[in-house]
PDB file of N, CA and C in Angstrom:
ATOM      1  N   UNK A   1      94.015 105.127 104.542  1.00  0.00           N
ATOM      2  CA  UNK A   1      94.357 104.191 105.600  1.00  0.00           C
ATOM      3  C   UNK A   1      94.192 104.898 106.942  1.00  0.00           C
ATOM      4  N   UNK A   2      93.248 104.450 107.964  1.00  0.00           N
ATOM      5  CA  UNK A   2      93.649 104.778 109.014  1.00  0.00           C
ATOM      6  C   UNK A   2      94.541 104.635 109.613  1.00  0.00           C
ATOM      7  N   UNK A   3      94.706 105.824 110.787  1.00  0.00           N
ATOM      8  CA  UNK A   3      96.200 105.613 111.477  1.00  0.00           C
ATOM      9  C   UNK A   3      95.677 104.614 112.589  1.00  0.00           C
ATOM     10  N   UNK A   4      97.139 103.994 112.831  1.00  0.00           N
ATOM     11  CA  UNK A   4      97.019 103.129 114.062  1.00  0.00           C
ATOM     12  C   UNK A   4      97.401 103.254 115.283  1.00  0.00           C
ATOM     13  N   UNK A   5      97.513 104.703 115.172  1.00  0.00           N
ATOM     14  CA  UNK A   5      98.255 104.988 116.552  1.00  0.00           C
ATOM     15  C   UNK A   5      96.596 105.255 117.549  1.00  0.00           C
ATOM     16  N   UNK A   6      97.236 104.468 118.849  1.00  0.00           N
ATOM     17  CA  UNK A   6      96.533 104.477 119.863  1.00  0.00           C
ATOM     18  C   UNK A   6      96.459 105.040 121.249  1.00  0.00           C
ATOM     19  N   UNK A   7      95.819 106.338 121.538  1.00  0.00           N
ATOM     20  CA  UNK A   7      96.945 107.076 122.824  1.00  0.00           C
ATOM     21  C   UNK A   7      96.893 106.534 124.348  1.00  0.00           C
ATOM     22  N   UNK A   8      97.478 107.323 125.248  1.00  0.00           N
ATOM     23  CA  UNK A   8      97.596 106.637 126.781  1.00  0.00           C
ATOM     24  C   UNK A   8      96.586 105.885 127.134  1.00  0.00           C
ATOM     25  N   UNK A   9      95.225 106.567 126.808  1.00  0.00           N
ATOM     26  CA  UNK A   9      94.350 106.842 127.628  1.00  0.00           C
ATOM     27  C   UNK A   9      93.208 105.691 126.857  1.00  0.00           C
ATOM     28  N   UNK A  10      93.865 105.099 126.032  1.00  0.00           N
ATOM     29  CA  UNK A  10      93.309 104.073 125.383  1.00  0.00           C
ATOM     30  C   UNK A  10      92.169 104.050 123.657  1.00  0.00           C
ATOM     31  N   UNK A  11      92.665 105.702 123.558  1.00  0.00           N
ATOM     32  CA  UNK A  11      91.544 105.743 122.104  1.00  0.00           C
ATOM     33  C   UNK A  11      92.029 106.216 121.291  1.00  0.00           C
ATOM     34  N   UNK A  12      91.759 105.623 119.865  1.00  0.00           N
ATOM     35  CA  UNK A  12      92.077 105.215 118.542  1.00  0.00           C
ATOM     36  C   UNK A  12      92.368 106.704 118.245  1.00  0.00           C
ATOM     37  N   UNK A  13      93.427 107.161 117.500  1.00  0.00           N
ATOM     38  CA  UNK A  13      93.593 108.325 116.586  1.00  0.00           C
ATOM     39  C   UNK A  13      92.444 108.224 115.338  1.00  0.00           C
ATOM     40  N   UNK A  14      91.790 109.275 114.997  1.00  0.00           N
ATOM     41  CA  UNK A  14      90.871 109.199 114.035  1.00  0.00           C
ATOM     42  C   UNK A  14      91.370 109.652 112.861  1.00  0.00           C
ATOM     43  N   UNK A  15      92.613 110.159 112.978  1.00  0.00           N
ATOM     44  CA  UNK A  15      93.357 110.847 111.587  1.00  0.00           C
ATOM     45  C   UNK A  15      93.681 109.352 110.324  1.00  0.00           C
ATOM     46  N   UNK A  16      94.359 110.317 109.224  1.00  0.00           N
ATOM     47  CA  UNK A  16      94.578 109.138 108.105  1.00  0.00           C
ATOM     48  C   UNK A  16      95.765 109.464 107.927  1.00  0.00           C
ATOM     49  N   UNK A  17      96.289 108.641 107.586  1.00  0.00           N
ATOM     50  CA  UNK A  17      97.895 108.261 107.419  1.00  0.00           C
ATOM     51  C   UNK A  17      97.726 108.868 105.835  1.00  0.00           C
ATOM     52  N   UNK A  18      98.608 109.439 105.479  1.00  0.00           N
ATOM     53  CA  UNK A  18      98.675 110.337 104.446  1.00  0.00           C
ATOM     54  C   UNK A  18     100.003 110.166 103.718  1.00  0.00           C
ATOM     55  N   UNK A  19     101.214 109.564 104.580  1.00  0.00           N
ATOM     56  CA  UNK A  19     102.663 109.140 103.945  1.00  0.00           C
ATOM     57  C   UNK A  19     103.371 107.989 104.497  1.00  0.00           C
ATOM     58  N   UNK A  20     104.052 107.704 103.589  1.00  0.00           N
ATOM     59  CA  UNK A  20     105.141 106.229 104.501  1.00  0.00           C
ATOM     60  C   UNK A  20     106.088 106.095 103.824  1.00  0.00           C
ATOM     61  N   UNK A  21     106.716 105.638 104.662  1.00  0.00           N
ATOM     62  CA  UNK A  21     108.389 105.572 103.924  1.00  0.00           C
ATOM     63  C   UNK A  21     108.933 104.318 104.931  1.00  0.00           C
ATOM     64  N   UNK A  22     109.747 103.527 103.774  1.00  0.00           N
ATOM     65  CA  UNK A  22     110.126 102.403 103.953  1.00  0.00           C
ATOM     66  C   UNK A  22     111.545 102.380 104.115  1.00  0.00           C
ATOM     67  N   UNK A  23     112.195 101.306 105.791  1.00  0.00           N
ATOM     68  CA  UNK A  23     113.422 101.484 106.240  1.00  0.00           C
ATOM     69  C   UNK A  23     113.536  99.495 106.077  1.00  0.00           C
ATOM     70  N   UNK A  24     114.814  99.712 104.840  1.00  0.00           N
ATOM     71  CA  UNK A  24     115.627  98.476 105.061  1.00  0.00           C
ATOM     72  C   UNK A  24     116.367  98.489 104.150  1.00  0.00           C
ATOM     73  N   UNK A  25     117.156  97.737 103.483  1.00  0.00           N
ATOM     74  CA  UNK A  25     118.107  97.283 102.313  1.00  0.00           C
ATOM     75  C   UNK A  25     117.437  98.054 101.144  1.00  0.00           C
ATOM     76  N   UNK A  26     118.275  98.780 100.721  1.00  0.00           N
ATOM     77  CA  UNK A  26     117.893 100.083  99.505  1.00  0.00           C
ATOM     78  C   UNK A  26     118.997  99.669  98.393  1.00  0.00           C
ATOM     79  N   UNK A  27     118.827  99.875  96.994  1.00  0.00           N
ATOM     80  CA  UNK A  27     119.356 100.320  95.802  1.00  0.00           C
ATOM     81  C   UNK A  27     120.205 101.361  95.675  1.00  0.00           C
ATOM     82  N   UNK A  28     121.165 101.929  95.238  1.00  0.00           N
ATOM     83  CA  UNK A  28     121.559 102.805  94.804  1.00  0.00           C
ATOM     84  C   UNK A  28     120.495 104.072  94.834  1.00  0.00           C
ATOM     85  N   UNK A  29     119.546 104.339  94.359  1.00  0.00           N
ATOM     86  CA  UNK A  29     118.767 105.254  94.377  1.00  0.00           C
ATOM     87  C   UNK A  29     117.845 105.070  95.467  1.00  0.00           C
ATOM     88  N   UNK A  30     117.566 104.170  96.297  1.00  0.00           N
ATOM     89  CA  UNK A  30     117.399 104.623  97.705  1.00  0.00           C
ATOM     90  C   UNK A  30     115.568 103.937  97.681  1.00  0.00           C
ATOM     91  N   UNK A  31     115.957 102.474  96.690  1.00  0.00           N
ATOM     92  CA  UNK A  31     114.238 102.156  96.386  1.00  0.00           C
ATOM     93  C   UNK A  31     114.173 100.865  97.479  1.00  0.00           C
ATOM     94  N   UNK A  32     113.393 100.604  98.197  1.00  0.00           N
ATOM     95  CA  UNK A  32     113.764  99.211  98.723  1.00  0.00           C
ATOM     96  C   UNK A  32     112.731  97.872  98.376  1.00  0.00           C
ATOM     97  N   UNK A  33     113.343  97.175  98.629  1.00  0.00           N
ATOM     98  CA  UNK A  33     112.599  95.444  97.628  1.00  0.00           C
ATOM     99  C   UNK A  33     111.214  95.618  98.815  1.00  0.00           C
ATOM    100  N   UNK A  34     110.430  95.391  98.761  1.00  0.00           N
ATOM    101  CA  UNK A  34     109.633  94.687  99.652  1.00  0.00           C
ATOM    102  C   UNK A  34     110.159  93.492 100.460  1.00  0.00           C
ATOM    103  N   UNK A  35     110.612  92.690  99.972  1.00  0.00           N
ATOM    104  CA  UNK A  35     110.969  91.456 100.480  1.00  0.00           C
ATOM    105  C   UNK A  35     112.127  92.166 101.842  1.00  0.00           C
ATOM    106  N   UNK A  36     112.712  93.557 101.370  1.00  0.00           N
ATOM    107  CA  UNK A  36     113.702  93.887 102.681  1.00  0.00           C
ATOM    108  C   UNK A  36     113.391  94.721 103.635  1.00  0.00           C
ATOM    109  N   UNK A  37     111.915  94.888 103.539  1.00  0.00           N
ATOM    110  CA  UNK A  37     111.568  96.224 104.471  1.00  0.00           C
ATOM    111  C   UNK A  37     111.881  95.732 106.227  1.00  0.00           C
ATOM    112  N   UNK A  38     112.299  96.354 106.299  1.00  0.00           N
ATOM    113  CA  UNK A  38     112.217  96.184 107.972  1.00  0.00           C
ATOM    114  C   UNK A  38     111.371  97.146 109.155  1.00  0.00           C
ATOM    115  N   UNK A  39     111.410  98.457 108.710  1.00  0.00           N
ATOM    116  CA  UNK A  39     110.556  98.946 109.167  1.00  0.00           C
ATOM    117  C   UNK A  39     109.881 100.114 108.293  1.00  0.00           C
ATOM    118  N   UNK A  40     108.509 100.786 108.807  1.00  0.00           N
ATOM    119  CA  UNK A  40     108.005 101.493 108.195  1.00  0.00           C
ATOM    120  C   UNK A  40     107.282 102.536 109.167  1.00  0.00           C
ATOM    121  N   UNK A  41     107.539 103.977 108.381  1.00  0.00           N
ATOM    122  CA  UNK A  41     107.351 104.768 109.426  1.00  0.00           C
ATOM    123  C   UNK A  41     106.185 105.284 108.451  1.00  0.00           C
ATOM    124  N   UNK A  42     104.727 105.783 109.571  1.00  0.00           N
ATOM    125  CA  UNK A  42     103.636 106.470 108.882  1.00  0.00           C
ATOM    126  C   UNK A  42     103.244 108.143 109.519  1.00  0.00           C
ATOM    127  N   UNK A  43     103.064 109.009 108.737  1.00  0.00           N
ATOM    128  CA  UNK A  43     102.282 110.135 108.472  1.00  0.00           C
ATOM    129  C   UNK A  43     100.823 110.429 108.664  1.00  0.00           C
ATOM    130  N   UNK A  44     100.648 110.617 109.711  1.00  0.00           N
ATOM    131  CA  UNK A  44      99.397 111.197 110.068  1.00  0.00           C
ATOM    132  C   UNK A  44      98.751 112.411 110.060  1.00  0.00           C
ATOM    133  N   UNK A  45      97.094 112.761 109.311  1.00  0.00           N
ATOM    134  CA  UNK A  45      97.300 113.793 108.790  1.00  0.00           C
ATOM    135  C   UNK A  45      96.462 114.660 110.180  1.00  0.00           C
ATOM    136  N   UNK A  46      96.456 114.270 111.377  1.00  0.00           N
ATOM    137  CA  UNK A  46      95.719 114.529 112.541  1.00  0.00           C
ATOM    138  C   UNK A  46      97.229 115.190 113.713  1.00  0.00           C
ATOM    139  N   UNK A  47      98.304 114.526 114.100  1.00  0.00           N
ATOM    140  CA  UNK A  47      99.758 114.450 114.545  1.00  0.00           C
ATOM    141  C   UNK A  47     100.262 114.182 113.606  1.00  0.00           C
ATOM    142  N   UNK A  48     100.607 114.541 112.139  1.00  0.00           N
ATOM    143  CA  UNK A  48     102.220 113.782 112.124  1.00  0.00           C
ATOM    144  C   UNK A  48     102.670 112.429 112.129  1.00  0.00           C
ATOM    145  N   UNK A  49     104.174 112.800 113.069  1.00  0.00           N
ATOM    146  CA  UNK A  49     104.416 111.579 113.728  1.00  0.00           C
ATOM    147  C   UNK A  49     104.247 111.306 114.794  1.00  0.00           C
ATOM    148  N   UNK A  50     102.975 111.704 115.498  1.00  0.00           N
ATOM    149  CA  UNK A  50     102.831 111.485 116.639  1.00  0.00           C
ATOM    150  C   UNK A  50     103.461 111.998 118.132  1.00  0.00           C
ATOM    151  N   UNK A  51     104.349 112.352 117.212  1.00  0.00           N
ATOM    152  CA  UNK A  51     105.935 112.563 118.182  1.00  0.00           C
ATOM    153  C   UNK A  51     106.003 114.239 119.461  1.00  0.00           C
ATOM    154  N   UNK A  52     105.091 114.950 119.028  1.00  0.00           N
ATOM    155  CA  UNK A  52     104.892 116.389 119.369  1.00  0.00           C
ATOM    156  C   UNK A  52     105.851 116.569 120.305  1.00  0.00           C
ATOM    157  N   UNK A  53     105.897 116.649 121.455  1.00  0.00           N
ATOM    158  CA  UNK A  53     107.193 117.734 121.864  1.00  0.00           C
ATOM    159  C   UNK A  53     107.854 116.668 122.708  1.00  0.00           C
ATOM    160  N   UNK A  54     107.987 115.489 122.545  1.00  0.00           N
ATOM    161  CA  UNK A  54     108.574 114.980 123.103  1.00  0.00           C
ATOM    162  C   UNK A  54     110.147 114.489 122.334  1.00  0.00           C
ATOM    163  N   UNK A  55     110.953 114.692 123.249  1.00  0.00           N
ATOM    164  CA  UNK A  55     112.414 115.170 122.959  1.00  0.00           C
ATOM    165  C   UNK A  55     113.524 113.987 122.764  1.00  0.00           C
ATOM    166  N   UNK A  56     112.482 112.352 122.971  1.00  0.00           N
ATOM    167  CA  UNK A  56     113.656 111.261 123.216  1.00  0.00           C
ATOM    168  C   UNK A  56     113.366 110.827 121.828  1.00  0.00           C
ATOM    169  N   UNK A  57     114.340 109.695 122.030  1.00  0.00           N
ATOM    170  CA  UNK A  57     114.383 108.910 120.940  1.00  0.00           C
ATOM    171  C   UNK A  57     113.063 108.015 120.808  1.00  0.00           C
ATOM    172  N   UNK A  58     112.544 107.465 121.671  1.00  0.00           N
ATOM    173  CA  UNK A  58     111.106 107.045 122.023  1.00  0.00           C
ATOM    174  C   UNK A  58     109.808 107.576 121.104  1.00  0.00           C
ATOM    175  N   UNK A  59     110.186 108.909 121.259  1.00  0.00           N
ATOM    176  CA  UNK A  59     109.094 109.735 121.038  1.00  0.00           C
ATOM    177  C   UNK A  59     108.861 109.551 119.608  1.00  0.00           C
ATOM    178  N   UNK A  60     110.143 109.867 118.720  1.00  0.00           N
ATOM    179  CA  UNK A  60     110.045 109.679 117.561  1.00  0.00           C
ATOM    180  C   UNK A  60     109.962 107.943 116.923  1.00  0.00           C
ATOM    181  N   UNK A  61     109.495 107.162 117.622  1.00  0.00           N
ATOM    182  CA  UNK A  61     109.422 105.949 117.115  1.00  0.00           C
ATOM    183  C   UNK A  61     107.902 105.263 117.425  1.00  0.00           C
ATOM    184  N   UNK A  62     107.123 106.472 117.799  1.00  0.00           N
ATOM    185  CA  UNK A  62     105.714 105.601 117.748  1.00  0.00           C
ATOM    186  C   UNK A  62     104.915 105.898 116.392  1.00  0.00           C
ATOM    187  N   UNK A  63     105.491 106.066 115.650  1.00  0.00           N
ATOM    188  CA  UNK A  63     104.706 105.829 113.957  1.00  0.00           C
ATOM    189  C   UNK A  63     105.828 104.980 113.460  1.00  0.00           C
ATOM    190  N   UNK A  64     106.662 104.701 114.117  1.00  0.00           N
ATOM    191  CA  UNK A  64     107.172 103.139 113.178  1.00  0.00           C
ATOM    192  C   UNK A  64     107.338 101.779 113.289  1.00  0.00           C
ATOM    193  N   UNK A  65     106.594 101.168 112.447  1.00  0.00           N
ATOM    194  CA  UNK A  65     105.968  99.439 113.076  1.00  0.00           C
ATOM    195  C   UNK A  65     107.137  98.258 112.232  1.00  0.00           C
ATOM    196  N   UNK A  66     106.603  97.392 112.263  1.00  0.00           N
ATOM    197  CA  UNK A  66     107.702  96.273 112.241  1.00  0.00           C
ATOM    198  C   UNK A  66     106.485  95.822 111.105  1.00  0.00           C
ATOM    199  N   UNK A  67     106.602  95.229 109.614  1.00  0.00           N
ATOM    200  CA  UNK A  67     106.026  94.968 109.124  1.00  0.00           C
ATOM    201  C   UNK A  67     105.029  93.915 109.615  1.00  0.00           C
ATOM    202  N   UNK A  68     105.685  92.583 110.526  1.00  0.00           N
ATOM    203  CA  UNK A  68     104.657  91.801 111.025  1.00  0.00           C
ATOM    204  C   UNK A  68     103.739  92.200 111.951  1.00  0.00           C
ATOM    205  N   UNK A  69     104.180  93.527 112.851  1.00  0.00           N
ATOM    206  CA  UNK A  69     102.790  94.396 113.511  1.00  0.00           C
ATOM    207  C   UNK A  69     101.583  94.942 112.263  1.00  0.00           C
ATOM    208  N   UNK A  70     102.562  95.229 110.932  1.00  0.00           N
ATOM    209  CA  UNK A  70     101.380  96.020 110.662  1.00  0.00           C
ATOM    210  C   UNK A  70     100.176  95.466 109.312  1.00  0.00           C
ATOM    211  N   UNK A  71     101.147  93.575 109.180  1.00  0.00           N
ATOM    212  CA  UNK A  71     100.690  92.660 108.921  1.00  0.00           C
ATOM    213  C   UNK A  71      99.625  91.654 110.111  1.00  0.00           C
ATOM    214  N   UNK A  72      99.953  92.055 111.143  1.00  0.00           N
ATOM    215  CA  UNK A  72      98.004  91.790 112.093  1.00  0.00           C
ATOM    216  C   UNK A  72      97.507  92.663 112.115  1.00  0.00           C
ATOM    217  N   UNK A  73      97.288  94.078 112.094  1.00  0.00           N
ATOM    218  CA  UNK A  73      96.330  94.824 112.248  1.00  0.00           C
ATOM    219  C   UNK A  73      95.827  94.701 110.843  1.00  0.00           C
ATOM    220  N   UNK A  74      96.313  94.427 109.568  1.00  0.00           N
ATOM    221  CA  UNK A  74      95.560  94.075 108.212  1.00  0.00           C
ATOM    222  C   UNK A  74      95.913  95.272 107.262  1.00  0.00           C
ATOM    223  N   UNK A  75      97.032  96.095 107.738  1.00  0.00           N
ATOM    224  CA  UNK A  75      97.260  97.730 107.564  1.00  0.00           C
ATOM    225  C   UNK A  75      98.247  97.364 106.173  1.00  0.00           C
ATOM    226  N   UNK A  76      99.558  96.309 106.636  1.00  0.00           N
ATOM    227  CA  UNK A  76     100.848  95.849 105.598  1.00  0.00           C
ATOM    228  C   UNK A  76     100.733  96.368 104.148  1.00  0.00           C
ATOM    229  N   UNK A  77      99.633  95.747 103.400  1.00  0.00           N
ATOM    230  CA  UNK A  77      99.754  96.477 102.024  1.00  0.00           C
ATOM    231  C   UNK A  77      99.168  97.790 101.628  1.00  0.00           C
ATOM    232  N   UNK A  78      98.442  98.420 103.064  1.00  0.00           N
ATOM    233  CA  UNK A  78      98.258 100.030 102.533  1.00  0.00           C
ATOM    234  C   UNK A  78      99.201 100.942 102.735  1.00  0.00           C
ATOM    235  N   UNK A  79     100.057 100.101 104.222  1.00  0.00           N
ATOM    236  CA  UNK A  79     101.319 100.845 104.503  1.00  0.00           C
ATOM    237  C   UNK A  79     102.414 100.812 103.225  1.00  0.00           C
ATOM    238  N   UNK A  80     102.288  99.806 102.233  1.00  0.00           N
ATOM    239  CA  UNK A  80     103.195  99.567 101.304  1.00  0.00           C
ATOM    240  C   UNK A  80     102.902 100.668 100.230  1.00  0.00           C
ATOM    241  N   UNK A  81     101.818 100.595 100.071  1.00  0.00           N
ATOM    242  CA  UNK A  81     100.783 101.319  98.942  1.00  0.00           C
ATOM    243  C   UNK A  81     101.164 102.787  98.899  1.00  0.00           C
ATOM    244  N   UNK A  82     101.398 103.229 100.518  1.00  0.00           N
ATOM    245  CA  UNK A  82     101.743 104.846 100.638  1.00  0.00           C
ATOM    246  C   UNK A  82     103.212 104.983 100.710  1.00  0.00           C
ATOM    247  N   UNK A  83     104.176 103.729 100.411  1.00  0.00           N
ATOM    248  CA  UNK A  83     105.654 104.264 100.363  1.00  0.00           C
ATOM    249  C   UNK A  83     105.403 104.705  99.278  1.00  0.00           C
ATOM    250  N   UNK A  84     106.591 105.787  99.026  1.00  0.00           N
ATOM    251  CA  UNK A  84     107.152 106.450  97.774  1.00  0.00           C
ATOM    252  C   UNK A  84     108.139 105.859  97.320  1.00  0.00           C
ATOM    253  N   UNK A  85     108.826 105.145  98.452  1.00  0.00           N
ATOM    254  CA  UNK A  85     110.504 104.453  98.497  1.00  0.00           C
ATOM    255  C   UNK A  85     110.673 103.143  97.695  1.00  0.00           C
ATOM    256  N   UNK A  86     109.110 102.231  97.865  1.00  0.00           N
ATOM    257  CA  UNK A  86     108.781 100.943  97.800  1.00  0.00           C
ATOM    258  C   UNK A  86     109.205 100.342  96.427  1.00  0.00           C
ATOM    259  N   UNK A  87     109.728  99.502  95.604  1.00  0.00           N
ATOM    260  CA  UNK A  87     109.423  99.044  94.501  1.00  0.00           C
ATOM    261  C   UNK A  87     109.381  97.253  94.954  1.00  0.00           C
ATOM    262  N   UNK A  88     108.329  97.407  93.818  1.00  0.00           N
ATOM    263  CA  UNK A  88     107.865  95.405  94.095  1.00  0.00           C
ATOM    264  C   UNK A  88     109.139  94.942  93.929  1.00  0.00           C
ATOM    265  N   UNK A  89     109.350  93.326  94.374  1.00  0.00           N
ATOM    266  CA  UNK A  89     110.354  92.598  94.053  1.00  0.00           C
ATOM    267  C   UNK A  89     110.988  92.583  93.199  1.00  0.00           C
ATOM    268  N   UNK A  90     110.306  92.309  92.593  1.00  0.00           N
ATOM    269  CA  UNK A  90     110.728  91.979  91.119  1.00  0.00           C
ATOM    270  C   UNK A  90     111.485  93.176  89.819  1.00  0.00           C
ATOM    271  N   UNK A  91     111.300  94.263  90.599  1.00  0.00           N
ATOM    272  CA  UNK A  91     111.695  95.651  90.184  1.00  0.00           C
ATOM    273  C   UNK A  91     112.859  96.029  90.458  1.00  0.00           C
ATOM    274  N   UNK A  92     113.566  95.743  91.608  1.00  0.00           N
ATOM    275  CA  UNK A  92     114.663  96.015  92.156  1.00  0.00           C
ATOM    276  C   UNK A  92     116.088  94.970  92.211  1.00  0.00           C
ATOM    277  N   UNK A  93     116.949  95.140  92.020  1.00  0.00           N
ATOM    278  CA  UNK A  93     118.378  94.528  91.704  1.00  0.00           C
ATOM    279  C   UNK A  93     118.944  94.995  92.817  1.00  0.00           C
ATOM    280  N   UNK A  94     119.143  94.291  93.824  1.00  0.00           N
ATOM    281  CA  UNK A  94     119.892  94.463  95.147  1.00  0.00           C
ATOM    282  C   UNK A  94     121.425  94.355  94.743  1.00  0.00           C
ATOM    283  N   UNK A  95     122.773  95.177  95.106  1.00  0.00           N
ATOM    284  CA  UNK A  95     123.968  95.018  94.697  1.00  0.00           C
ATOM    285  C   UNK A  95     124.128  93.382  95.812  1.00  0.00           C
TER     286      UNK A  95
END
């Protein structure tokens, strides 16, 4: 998957997203439904997280998208594909 990060100056990161991990409503063991993801943070194998020495909270939040961002760029099910966290619906028993 390419990464989607895009810098100041207006051009595409050429690196590949290499990890992802999924933030929302988790299981006991820490798996989350698809249906609850809320956000998803990606691994780039060019930066990271993009984040390099910048020290805010900002900084560390430009590799993490909102599933419906990363459902228009057409990215959603590769970003899913590279959680480790992810289990399909139908897999998971929410308490």
């Amino acid at each position: 998957m390419k990464c989607p990060f895009v810098y100041a100056d207006g051009h595409q990161c050429t690196g590949e997203v290499y990890r992802a991990g999924a933030y929302g409503r988790s299981d006991r063991f820490g798996a989350v439904d698809e249906r609850g993801i809320r956000k998803i943070r990606l691994w780039c194998s060019e930066k990271n997280d993009h984040a390099g020495s910048v020290p805010s909270f900002e900084g560390k939040l430009r590799m993490e998208f909102y599933p419906d961002e990363l459902h228009r760029r057409g990215l959603l099910a590769e970003a899913i594909a590279l959680c480790e966290n992810v289990c399909p619906e139908s897999a998971v028993a929410l308490p």
